[in-house]
C-alpha atoms as a PDB file:
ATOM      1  CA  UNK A   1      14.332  -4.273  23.903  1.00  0.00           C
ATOM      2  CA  UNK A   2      11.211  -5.728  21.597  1.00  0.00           C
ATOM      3  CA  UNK A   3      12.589  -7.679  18.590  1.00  0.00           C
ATOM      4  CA  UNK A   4      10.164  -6.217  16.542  1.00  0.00           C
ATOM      5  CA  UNK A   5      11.904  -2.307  17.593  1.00  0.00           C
ATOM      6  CA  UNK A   6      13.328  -1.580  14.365  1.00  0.00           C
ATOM      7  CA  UNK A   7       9.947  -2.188  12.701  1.00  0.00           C
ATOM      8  CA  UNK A   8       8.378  -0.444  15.090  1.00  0.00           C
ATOM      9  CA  UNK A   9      10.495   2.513  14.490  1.00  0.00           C
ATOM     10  CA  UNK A  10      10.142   1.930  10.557  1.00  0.00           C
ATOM     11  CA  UNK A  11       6.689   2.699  10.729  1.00  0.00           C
ATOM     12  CA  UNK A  12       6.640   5.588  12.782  1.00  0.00           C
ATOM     13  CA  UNK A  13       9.430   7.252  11.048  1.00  0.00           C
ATOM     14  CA  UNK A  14       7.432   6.362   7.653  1.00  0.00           C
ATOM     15  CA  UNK A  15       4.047   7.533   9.235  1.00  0.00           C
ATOM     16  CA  UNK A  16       5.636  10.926  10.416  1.00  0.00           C
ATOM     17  CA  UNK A  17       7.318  11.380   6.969  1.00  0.00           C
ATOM     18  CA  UNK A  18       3.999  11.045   5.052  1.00  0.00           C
ATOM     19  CA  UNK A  19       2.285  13.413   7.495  1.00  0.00           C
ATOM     20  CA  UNK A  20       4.512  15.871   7.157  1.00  0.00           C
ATOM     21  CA  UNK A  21       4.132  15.810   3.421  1.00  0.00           C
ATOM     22  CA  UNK A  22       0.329  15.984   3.647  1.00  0.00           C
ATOM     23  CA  UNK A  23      -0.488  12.027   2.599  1.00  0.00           C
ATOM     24  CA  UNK A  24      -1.343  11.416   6.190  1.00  0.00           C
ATOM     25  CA  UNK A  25      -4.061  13.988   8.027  1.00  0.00           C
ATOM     26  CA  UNK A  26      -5.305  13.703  11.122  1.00  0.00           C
ATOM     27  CA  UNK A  27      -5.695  10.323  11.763  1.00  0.00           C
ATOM     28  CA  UNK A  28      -7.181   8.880   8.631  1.00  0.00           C
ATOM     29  CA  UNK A  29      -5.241   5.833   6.729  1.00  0.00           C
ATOM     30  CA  UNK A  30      -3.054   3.419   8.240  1.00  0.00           C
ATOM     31  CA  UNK A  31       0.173   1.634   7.016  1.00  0.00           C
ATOM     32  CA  UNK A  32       2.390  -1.718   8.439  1.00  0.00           C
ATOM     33  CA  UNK A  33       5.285  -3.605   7.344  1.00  0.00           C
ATOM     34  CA  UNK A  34       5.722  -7.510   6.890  1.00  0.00           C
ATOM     35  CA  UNK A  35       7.428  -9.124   9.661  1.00  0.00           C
ATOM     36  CA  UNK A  36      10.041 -11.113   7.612  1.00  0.00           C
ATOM     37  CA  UNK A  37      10.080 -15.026   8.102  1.00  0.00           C
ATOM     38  CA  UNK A  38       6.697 -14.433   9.802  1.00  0.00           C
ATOM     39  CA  UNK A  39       3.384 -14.103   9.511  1.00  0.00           C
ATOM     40  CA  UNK A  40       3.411 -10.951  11.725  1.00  0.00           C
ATOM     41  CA  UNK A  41       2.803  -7.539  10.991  1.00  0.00           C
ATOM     42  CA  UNK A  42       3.413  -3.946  12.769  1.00  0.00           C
ATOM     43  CA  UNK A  43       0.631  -1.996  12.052  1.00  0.00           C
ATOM     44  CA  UNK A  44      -0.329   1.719  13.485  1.00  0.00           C
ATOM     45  CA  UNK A  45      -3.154   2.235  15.901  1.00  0.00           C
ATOM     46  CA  UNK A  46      -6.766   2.856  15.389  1.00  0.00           C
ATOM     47  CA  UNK A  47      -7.483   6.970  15.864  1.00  0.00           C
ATOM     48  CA  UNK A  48      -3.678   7.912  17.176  1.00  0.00           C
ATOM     49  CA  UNK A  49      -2.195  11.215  15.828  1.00  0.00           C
ATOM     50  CA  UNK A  50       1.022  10.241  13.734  1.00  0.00           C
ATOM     51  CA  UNK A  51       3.188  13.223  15.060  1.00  0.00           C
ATOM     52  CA  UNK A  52       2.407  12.134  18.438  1.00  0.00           C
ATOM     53  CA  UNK A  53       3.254   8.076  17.746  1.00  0.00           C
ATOM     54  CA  UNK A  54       6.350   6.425  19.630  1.00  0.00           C
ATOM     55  CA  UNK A  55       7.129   3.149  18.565  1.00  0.00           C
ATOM     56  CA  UNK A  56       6.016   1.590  21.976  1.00  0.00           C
ATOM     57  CA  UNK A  57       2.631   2.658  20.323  1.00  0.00           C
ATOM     58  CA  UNK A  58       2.589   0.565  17.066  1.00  0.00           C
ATOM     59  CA  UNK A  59       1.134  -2.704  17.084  1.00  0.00           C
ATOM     60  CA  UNK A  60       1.963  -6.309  16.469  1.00  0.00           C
ATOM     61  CA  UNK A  61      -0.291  -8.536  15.344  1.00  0.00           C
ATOM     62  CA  UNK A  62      -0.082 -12.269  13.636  1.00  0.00           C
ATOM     63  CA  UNK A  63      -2.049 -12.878  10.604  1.00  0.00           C
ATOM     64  CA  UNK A  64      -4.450 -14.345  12.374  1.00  0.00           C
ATOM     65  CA  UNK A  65      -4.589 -10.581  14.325  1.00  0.00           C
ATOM     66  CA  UNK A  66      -3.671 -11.923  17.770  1.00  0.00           C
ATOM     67  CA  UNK A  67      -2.059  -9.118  19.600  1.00  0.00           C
ATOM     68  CA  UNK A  68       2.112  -9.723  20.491  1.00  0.00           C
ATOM     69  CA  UNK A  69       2.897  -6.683  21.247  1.00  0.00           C
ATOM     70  CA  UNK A  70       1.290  -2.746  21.847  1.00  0.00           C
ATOM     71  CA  UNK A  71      -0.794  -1.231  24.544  1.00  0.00           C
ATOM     72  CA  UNK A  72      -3.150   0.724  22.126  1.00  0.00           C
ATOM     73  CA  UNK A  73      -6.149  -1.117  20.006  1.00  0.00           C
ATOM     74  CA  UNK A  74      -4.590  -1.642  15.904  1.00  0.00           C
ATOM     75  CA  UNK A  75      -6.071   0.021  12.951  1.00  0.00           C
ATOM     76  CA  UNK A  76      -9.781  -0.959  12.432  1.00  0.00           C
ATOM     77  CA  UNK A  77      -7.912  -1.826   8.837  1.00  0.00           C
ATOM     78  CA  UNK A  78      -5.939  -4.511  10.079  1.00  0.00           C
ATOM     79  CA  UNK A  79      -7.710  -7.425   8.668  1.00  0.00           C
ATOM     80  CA  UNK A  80      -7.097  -6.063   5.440  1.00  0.00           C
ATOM     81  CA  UNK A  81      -3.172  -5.493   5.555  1.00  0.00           C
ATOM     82  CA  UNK A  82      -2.741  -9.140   6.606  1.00  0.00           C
ATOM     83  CA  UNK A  83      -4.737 -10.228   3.737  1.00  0.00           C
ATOM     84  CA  UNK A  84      -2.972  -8.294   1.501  1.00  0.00           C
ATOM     85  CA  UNK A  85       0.616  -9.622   2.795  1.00  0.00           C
ATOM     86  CA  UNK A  86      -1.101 -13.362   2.420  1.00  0.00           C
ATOM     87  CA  UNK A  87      -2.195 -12.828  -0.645  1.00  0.00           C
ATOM     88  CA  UNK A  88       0.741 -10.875  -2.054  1.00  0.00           C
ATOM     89  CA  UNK A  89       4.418 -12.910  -1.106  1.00  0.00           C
ATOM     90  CA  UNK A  90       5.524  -9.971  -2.949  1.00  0.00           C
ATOM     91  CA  UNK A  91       4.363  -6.916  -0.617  1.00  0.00           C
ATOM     92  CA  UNK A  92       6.375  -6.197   2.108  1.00  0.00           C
ATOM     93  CA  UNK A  93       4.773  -2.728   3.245  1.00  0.00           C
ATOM     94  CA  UNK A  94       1.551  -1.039   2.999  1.00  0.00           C
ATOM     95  CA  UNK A  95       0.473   2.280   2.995  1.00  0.00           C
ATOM     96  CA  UNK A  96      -3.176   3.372   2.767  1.00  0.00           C
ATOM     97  CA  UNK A  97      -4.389   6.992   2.997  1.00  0.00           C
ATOM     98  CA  UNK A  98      -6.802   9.499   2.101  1.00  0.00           C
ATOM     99  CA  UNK A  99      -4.610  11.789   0.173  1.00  0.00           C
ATOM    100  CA  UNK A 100      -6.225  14.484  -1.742  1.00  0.00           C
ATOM    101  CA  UNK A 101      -6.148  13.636  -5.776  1.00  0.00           C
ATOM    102  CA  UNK A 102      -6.166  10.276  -5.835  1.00  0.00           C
ATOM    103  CA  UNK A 103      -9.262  10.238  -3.552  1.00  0.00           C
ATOM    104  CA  UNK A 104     -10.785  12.688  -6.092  1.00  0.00           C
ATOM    105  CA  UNK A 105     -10.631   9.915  -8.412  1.00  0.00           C
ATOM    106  CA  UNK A 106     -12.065   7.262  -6.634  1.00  0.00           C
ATOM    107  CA  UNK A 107     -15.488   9.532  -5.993  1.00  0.00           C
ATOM    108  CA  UNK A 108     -15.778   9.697 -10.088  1.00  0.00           C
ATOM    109  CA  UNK A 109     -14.463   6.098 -10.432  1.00  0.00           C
ATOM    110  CA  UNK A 110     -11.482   6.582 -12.796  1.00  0.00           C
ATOM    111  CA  UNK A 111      -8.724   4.412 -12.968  1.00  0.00           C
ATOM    112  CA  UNK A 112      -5.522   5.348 -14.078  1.00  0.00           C
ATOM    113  CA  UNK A 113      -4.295   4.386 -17.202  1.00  0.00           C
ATOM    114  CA  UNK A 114      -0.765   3.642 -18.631  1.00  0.00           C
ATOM    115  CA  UNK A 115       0.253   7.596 -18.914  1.00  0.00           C
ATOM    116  CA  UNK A 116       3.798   7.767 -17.704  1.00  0.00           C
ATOM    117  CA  UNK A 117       6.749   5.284 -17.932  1.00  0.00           C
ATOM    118  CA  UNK A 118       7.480   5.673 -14.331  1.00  0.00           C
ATOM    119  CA  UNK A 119       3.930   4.736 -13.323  1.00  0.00           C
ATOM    120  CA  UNK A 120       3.990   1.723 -15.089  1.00  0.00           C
ATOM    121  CA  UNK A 121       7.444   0.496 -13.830  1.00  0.00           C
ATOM    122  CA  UNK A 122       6.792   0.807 -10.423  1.00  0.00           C
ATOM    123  CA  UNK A 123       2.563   0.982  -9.892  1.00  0.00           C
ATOM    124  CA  UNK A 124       1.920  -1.360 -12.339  1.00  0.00           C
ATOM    125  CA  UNK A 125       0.193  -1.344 -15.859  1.00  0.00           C
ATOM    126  CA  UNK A 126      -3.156   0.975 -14.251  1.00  0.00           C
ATOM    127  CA  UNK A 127      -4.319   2.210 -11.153  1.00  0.00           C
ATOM    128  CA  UNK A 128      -7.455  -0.175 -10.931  1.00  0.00           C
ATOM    129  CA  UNK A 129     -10.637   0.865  -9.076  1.00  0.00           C
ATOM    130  CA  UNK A 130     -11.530  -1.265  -6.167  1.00  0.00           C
ATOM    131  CA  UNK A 131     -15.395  -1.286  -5.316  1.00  0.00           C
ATOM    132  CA  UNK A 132     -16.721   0.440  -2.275  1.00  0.00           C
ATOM    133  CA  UNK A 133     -16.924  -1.382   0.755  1.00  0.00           C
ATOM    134  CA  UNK A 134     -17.552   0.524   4.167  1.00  0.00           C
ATOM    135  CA  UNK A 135     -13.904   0.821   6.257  1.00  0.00           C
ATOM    136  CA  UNK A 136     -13.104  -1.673   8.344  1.00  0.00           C
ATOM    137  CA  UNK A 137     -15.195  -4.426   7.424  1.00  0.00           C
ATOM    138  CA  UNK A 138     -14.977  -8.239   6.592  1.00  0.00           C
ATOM    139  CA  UNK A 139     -16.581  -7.047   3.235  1.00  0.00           C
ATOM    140  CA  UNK A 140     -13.775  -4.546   2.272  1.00  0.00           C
ATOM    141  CA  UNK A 141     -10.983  -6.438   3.244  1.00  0.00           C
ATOM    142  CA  UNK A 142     -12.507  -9.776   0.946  1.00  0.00           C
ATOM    143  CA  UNK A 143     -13.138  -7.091  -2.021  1.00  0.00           C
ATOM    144  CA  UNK A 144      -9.644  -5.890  -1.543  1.00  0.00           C
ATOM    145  CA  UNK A 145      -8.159  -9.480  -1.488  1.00  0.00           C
ATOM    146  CA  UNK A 146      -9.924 -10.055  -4.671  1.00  0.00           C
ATOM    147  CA  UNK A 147      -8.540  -7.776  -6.583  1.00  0.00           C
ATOM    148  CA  UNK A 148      -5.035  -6.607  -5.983  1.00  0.00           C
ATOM    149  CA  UNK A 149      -3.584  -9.349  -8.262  1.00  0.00           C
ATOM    150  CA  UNK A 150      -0.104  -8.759  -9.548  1.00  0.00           C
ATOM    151  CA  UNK A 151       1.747  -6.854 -10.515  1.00  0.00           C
ATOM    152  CA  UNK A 152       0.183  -3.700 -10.179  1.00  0.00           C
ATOM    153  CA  UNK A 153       0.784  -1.844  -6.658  1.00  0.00           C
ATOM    154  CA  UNK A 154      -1.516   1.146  -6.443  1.00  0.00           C
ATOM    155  CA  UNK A 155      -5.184   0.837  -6.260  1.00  0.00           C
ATOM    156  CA  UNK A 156      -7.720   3.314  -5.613  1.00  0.00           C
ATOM    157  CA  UNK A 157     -10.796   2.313  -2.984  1.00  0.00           C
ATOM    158  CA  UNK A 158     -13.815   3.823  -4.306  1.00  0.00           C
ATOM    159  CA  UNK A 159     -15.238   6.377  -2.221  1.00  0.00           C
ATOM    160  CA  UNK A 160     -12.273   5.525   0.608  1.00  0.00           C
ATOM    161  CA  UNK A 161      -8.675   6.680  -0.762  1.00  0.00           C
ATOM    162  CA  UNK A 162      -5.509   4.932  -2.451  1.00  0.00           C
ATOM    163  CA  UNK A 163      -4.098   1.488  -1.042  1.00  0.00           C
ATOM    164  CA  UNK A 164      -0.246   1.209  -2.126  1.00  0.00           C
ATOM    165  CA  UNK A 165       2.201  -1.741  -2.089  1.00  0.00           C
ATOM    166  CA  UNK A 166       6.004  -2.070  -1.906  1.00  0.00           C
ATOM    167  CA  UNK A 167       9.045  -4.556  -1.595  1.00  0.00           C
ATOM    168  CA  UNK A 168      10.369  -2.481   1.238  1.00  0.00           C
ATOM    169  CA  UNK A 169       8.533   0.935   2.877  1.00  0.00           C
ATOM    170  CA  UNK A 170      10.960   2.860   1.148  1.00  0.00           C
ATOM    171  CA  UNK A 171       9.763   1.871  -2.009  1.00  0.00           C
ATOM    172  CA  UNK A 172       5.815   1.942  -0.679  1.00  0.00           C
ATOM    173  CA  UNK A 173       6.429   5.551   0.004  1.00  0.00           C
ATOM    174  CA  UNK A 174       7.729   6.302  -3.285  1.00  0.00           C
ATOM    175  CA  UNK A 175       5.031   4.766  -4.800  1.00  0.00           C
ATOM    176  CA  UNK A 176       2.565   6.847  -2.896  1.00  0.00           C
ATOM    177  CA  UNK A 177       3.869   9.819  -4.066  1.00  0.00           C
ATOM    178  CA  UNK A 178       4.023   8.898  -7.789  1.00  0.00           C
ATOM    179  CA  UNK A 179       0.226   7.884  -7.585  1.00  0.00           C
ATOM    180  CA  UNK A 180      -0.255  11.769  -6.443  1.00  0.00           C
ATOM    181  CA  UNK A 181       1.714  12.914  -9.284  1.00  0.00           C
ATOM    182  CA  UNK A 182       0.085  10.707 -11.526  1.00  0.00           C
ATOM    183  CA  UNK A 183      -3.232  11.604 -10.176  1.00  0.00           C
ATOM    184  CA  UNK A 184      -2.743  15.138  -9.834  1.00  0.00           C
ATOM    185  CA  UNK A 185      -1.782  14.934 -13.842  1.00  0.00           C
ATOM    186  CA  UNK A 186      -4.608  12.828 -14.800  1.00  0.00           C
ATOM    187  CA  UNK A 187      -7.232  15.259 -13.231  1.00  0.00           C
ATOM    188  CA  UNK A 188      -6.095  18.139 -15.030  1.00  0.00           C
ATOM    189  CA  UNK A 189      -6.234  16.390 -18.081  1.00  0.00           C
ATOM    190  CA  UNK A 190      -9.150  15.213 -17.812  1.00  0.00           C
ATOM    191  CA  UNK A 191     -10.665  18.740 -16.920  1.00  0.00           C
ATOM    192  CA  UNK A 192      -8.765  19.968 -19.917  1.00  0.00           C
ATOM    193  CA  UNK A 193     -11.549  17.833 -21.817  1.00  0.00           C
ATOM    194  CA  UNK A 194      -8.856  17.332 -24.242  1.00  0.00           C
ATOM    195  CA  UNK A 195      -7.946  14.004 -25.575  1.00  0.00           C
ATOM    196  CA  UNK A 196      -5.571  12.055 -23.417  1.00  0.00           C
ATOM    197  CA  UNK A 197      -2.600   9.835 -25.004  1.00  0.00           C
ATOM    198  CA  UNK A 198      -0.995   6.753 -23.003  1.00  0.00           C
ATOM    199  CA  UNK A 199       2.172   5.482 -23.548  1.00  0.00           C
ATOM    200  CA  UNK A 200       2.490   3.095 -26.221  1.00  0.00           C
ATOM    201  CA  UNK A 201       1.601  -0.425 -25.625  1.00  0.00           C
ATOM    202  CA  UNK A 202       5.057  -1.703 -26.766  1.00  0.00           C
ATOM    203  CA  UNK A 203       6.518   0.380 -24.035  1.00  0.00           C
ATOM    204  CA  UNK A 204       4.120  -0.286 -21.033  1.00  0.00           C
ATOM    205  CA  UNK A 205       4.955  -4.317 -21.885  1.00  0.00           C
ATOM    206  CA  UNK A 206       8.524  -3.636 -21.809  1.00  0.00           C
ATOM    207  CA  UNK A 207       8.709  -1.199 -18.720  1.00  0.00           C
ATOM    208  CA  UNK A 208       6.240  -3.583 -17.040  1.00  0.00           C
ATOM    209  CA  UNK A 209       8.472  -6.911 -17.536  1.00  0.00           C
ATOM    210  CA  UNK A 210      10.967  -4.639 -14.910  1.00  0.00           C
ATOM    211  CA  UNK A 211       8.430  -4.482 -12.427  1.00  0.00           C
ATOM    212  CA  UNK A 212       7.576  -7.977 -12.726  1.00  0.00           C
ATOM    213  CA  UNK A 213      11.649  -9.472 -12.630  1.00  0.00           C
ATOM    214  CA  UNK A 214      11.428  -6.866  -9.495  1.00  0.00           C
ATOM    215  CA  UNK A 215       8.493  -9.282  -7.786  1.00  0.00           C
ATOM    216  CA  UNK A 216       9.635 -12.494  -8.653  1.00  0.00           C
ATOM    217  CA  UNK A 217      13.097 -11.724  -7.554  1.00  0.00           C
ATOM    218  CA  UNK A 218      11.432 -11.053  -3.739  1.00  0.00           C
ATOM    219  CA  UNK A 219       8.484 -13.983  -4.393  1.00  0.00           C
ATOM    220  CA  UNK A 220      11.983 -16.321  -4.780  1.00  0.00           C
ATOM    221  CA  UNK A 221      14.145 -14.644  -1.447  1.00  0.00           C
ATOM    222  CA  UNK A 222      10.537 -15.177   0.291  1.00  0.00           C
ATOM    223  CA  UNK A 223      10.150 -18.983  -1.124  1.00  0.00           C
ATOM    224  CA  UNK A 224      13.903 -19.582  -0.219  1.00  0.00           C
ATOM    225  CA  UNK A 225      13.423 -18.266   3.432  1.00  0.00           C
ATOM    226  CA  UNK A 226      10.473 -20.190   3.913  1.00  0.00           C
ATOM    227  CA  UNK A 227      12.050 -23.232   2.566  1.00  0.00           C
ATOM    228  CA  UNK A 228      15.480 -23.063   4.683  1.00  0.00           C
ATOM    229  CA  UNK A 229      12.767 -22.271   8.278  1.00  0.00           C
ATOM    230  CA  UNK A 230      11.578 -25.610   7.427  1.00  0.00           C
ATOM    231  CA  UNK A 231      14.302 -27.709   6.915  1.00  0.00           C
END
């Protein structure tokens, strides 16, 4: 048996879970999870139906995107999740699809700001609007790199779909579904053509300083790993 099974089977549990709640259609976004202690990733194949994946089908790739393991090419996004997981210690899955209101957003460029406590704990203090780049491409996964700074851990790809981050895939899925709810909220309201209140800034600060003790505590269990592979 593969060493990297479990992953394996983590991602095509997680991709098959998102499907069948309609985050995942057909076979548009893609999502992996950091190999810990090394710079490898499992990552789902280009154009492969989720509901027909098997974990012989995911892919392992170094950072560098040399192939280790999986008979089927990776997602044409690939370039993009290893950037991310070099350029975020923190992030130890990603999940990027094309579900339906936060992609509404990204076509009128709105970001989302602080509206709901929960948002803010776990997505950070907005949803911040990353700039179009066509899928894919050195240029989108550079833009990307650029701007997912910390904390926040939703984003929303302009004229693409949402790009969400978490400790653990449990936690990335979670998060995609409160950007939907948050999303779904926001578009109403802003339909409503009513005045829209945030939380108060006091608040966001405070509920945001959980997020961030959150991230350094996995920043330190990644520095401390690294640290003990070297010795």
């Amino acid at each position: 048996m593969s060493s990297f099974e479990v992953f394996k089977e983590i991602v095509v549990e997680t991709a098959q879970e998102l499907t069948r709640k309609g985050y995942l259609m057909a076979t548009g976004g893609n999502l992996s999870i950091r190999i810990p202690g090394q710079n490898h990733l499992a990552i789902t194949p280009s154009n492969y139906d989720y509901m027909k994946m098997t974990p012989e089908d995911i892919c392992i790739l170094d950072f560098d995107l040399n192939p280790l393991e999986g008979h089927l090419a990776p997602s044409v996004e690939s370039a993009m999740h290893a950037a991310i997981y070099q350029t975020r210690l923190d992030v130890n899955a990603v999940i990027h699809t094309h579900q339906v209101y936060a992609s509404a957003l990204t076509l009128i460029k709105k970001p989302i700001p602080a509206l709901f406590d929960e948002q803010v704990r776990f997505l950070g203090r907005s949803v911040e609007i990353i700039p179009y780049a066509p899928s894919g491409t050195g240029f989108l996964k550079n833009k990307v790199a650029r701007h997912i700074r910390p904390p926040n851990n939703a984003f929303l790809m302009q004229n693409h779909g949402a790009l969400v981050f978490g400790t653990d895939m449990e936690r990335a899925v979670h998060n995609v579904e409160i950007l939907e709810k948050c999303s779904l909220a926001y578009l109403i309201a802003i339909c409503s053509e009513q005045k829209i209140t945030k939380i108060p800034t006091a608040i966001r600060e405070i509920v945001l300083g959980k997020l961030r003790k959150d991230q350094e505590k996995v920043l330190q269990e990644a520095t401390d790993k690294m640290e003990r592979q070297n010795e």
